[in-house]
N, C-alpha and C. Protein backbone atom coordinates (compact mmCIF):
# COMPACT_ATOMS: atom_id res chain seq x y z
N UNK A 1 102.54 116.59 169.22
CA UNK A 1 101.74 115.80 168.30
C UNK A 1 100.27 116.03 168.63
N UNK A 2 99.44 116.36 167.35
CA UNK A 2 98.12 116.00 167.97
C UNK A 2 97.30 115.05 167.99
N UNK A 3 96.38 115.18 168.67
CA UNK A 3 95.41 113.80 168.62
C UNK A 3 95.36 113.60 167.91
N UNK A 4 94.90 112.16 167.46
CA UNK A 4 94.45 111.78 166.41
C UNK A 4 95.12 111.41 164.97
N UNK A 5 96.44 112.50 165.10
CA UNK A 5 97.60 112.38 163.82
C UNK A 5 98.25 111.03 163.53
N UNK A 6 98.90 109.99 164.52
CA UNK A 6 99.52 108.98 164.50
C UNK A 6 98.28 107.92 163.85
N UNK A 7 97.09 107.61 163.80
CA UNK A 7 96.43 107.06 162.48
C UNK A 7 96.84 107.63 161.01
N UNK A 8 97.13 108.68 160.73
CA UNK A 8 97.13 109.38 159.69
C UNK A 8 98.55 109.08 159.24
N UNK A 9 99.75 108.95 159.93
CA UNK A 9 100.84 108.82 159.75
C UNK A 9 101.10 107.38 159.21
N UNK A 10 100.43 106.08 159.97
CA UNK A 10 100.54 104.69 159.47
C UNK A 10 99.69 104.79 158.22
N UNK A 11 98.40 105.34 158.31
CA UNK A 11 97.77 105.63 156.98
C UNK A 11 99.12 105.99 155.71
N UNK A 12 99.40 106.92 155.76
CA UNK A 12 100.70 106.92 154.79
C UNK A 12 101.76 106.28 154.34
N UNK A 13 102.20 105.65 155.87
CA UNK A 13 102.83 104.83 155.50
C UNK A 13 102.64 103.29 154.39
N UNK A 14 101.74 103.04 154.90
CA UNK A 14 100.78 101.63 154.19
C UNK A 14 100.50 101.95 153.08
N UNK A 15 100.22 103.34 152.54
CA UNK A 15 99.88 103.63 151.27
C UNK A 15 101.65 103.56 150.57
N UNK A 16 102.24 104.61 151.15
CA UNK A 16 103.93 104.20 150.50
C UNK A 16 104.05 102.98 150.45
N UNK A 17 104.17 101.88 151.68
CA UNK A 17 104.69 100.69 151.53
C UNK A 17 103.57 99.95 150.45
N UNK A 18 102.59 100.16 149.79
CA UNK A 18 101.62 99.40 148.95
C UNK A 18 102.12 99.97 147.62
N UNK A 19 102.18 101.40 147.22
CA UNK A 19 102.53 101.75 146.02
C UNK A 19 103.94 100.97 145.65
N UNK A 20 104.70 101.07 146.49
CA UNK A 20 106.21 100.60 146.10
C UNK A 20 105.79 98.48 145.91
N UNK A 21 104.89 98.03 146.71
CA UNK A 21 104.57 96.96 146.46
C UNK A 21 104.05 96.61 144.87
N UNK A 22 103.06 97.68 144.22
CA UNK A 22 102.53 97.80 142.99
C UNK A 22 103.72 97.66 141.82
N UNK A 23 104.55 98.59 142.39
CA UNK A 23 105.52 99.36 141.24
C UNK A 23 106.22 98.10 140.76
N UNK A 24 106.58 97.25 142.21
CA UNK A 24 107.57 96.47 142.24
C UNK A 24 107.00 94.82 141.38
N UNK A 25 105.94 94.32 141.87
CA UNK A 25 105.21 93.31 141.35
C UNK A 25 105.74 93.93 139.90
N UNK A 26 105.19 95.25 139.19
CA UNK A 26 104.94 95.23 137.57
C UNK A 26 106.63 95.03 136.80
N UNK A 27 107.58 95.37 137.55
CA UNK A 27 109.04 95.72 137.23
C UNK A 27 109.61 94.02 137.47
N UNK A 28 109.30 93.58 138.36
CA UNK A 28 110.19 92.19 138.92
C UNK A 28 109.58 91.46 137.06
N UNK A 29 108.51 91.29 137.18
CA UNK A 29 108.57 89.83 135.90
C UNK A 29 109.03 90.69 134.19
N UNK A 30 108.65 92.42 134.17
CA UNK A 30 109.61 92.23 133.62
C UNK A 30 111.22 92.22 133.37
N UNK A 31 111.94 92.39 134.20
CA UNK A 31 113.38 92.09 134.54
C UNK A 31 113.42 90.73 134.20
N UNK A 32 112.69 89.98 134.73
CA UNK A 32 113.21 88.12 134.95
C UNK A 32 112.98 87.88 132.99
N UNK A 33 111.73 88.76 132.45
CA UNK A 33 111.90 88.37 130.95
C UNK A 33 112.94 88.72 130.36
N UNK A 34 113.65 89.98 130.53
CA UNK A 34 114.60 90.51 129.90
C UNK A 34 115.74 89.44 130.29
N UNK A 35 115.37 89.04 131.43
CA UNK A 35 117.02 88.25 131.64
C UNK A 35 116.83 86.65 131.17
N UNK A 36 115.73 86.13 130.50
CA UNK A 36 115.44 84.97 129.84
C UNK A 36 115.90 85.09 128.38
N UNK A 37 115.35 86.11 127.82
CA UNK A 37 115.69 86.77 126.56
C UNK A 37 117.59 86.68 126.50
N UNK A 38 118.06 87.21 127.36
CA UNK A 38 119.48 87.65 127.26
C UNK A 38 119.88 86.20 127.46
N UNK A 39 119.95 85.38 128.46
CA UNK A 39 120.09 84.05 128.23
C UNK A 39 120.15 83.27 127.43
N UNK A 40 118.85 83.24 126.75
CA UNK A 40 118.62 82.53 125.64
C UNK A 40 119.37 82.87 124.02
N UNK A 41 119.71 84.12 123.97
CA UNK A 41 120.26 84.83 122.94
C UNK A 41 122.06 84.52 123.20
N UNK A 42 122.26 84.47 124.59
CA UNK A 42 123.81 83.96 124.74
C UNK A 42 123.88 82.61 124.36
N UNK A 43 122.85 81.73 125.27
CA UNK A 43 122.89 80.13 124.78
C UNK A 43 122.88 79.62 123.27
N UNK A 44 122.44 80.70 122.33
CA UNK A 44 121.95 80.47 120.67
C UNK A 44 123.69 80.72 120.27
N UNK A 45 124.09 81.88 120.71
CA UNK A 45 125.43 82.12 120.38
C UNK A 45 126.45 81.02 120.22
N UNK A 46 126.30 80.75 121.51
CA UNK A 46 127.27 79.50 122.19
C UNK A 46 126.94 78.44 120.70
N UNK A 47 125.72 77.89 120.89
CA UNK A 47 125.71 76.91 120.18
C UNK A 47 125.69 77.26 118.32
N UNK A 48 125.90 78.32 118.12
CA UNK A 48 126.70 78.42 116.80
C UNK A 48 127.90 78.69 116.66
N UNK A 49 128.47 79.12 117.70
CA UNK A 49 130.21 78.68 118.17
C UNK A 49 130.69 77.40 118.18
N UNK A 50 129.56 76.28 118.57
CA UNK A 50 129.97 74.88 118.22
C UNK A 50 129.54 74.14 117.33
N UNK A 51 129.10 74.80 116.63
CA UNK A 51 128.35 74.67 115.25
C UNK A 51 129.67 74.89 114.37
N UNK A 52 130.39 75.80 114.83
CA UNK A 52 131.66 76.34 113.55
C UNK A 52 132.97 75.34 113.84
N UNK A 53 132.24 74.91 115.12
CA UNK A 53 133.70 74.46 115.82
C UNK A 53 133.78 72.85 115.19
N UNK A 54 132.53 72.30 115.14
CA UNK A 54 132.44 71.17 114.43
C UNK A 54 132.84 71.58 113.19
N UNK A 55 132.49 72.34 112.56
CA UNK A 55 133.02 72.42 110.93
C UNK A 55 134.53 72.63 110.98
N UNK A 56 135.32 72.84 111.81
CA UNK A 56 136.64 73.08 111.72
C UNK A 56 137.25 71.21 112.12
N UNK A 57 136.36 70.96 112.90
CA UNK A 57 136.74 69.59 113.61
C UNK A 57 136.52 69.06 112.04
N UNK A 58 135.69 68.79 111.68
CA UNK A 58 135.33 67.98 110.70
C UNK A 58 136.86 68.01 109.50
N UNK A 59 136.83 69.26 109.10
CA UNK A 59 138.21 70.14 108.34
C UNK A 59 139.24 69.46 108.80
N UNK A 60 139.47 68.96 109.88
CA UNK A 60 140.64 68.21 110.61
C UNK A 60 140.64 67.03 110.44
N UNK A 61 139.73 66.18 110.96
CA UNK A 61 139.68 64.65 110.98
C UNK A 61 138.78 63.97 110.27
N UNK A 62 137.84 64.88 109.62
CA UNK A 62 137.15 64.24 108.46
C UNK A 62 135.74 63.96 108.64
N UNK A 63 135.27 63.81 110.33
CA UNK A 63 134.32 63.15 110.73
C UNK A 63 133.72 64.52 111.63
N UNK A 64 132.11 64.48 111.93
CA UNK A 64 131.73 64.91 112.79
C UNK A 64 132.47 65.04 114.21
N UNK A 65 132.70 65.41 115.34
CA UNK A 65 133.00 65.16 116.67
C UNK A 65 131.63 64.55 117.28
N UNK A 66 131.94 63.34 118.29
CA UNK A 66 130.41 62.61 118.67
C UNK A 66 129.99 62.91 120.53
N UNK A 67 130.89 63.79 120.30
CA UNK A 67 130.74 64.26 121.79
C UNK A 67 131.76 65.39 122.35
N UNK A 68 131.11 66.21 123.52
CA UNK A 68 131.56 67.38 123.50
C UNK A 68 132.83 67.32 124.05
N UNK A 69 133.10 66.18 124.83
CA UNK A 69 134.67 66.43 125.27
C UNK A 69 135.83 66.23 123.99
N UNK A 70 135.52 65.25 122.94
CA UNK A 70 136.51 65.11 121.36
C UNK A 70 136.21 66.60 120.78
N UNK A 71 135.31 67.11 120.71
CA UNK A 71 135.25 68.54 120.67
C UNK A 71 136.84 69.53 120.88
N UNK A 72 136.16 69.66 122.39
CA UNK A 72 137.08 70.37 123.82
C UNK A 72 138.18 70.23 123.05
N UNK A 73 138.96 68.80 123.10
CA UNK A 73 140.00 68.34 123.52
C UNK A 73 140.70 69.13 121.72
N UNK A 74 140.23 68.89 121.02
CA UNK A 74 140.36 69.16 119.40
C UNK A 74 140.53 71.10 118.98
N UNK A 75 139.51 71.45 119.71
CA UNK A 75 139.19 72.82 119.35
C UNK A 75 139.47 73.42 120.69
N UNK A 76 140.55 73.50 121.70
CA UNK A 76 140.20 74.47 122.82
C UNK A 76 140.24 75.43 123.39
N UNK A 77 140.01 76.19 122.09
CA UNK A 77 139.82 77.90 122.54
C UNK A 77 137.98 78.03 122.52
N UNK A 78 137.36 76.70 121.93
CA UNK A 78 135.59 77.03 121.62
C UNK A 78 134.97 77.73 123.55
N UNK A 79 135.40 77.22 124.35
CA UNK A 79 135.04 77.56 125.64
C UNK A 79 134.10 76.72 126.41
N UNK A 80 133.31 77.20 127.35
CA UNK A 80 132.43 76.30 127.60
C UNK A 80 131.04 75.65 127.24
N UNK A 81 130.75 74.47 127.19
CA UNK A 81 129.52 73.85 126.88
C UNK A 81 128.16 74.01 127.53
N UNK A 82 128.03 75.21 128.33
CA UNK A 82 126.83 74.70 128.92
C UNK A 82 126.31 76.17 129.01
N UNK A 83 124.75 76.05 129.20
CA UNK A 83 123.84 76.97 128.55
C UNK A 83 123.99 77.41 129.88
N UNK A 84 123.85 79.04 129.53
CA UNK A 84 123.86 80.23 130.69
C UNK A 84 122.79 80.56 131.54
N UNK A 85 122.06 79.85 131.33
CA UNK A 85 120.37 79.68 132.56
C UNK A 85 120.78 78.65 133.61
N UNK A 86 121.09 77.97 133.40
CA UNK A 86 121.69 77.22 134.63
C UNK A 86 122.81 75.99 134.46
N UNK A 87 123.36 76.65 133.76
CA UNK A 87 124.69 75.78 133.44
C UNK A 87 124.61 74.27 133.20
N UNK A 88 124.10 73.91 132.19
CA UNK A 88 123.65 72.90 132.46
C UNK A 88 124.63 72.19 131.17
N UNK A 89 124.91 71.37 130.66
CA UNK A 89 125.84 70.48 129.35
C UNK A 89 124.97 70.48 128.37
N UNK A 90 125.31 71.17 126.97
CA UNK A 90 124.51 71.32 125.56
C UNK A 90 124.49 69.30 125.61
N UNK A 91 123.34 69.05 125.01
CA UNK A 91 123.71 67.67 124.22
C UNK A 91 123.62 67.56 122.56
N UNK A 92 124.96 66.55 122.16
CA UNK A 92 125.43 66.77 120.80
C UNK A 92 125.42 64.92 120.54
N UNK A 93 125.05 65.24 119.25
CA UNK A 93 125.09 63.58 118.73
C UNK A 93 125.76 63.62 117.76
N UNK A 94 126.65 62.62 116.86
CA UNK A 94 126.75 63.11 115.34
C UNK A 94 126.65 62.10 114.62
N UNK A 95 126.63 61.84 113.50
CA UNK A 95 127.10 60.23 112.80
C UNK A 95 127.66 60.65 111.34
N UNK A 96 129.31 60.01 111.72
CA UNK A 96 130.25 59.97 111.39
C UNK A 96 130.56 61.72 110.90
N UNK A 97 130.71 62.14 109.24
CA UNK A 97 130.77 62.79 108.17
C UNK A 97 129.34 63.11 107.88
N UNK A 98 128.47 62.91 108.30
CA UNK A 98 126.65 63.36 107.48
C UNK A 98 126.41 64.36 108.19
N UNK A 99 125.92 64.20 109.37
CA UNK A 99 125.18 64.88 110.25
C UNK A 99 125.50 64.85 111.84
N UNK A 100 125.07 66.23 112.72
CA UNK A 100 125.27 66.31 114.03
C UNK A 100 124.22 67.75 114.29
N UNK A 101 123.67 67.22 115.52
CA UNK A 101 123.07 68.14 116.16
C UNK A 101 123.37 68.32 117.61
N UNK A 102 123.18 69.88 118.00
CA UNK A 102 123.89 70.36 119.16
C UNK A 102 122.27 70.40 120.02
N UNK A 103 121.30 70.53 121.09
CA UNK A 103 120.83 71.12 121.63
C UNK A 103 120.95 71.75 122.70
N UNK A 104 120.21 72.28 123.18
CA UNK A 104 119.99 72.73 125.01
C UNK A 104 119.61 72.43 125.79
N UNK A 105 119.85 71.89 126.68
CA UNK A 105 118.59 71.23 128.03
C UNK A 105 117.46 71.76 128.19
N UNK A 106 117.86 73.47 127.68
CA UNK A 106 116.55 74.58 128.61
C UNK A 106 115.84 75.04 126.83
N UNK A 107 115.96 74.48 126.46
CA UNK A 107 115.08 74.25 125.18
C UNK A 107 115.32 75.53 123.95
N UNK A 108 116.30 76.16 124.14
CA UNK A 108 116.34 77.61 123.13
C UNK A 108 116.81 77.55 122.15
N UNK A 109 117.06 76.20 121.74
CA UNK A 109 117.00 75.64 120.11
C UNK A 109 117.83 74.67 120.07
N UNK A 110 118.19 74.26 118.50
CA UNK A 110 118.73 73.67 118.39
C UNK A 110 119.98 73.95 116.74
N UNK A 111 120.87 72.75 116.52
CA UNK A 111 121.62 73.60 115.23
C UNK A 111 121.46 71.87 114.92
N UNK A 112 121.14 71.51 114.16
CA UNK A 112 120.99 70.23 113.01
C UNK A 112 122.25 70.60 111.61
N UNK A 113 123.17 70.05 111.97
CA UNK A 113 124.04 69.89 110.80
C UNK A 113 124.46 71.45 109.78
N UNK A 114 124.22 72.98 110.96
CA UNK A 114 124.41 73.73 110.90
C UNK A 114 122.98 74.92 110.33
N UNK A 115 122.09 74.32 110.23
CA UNK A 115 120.69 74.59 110.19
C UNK A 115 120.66 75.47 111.69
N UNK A 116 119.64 76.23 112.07
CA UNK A 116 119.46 76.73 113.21
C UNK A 116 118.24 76.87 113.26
N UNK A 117 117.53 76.39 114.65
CA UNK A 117 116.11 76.48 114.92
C UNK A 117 115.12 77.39 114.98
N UNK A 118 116.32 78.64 115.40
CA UNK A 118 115.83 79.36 116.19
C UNK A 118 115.39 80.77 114.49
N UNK A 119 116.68 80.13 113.36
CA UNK A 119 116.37 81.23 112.27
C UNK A 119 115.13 80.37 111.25
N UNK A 120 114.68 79.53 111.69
CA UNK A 120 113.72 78.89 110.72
C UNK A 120 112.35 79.15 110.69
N UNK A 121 112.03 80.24 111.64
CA UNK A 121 110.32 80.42 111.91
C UNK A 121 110.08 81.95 110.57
């Protein structure tokens, strides 16, 4: 080895370990968007799956369902209730035969009596 080389060697290194620091900062937030996007586009799904599922409930007993377990228990192939960001329980209201709305905890819309939030802009 010669003098002086082993500065030159950490020099490189620090430059590798900084570029891969650069690369990585610009790639990480967008991954985490893409995977908010994909989330949110599954959670919209879901909740027009129980959007149909009420209209079949309704087809059956006449009335809205006023909560997600008379749902479940009625329709149970619809699957699960809870939004894919962190699993959390859609909340659903209905009254009687008029109206019912489904939302999300994590806010990626909502379906009002089969209306959708997310197709109204």
């Amino acid at each position: 080895m010669i003098k002086g080389e082993g500065g030159s060697v950490f020099l490189r290194f620090l430059i590798i370990v900084l570029s891969v620091a650069v690369v990585l900062s610009v790639l990480i937030p967008q991954f985490r968007q893409k995977k908010e996007e994909e989330d949110a586009a599954l959670c919209r799904e879901q909740m027009s799956t129980m959007a149909g599922a009420q209209n079949e409930y309704r087809q059956i007993k006449g009335v809205y369902a006023d909560n997600l377990d008379s749902l479940r228990a009625a329709l149970p192939m619809v699957g699960d209730f809870v939004c894919p960001t962190n699993g959390a329980s859609y909340q659903m209201t209905a009254v009687d035969s008029t109206s019912y709305t489904i939302s999300c905890p994590n806010e990626h819309g909502l379906v009002r009596t089969g209306g959708k939030s997310w197709e109204q802009k």
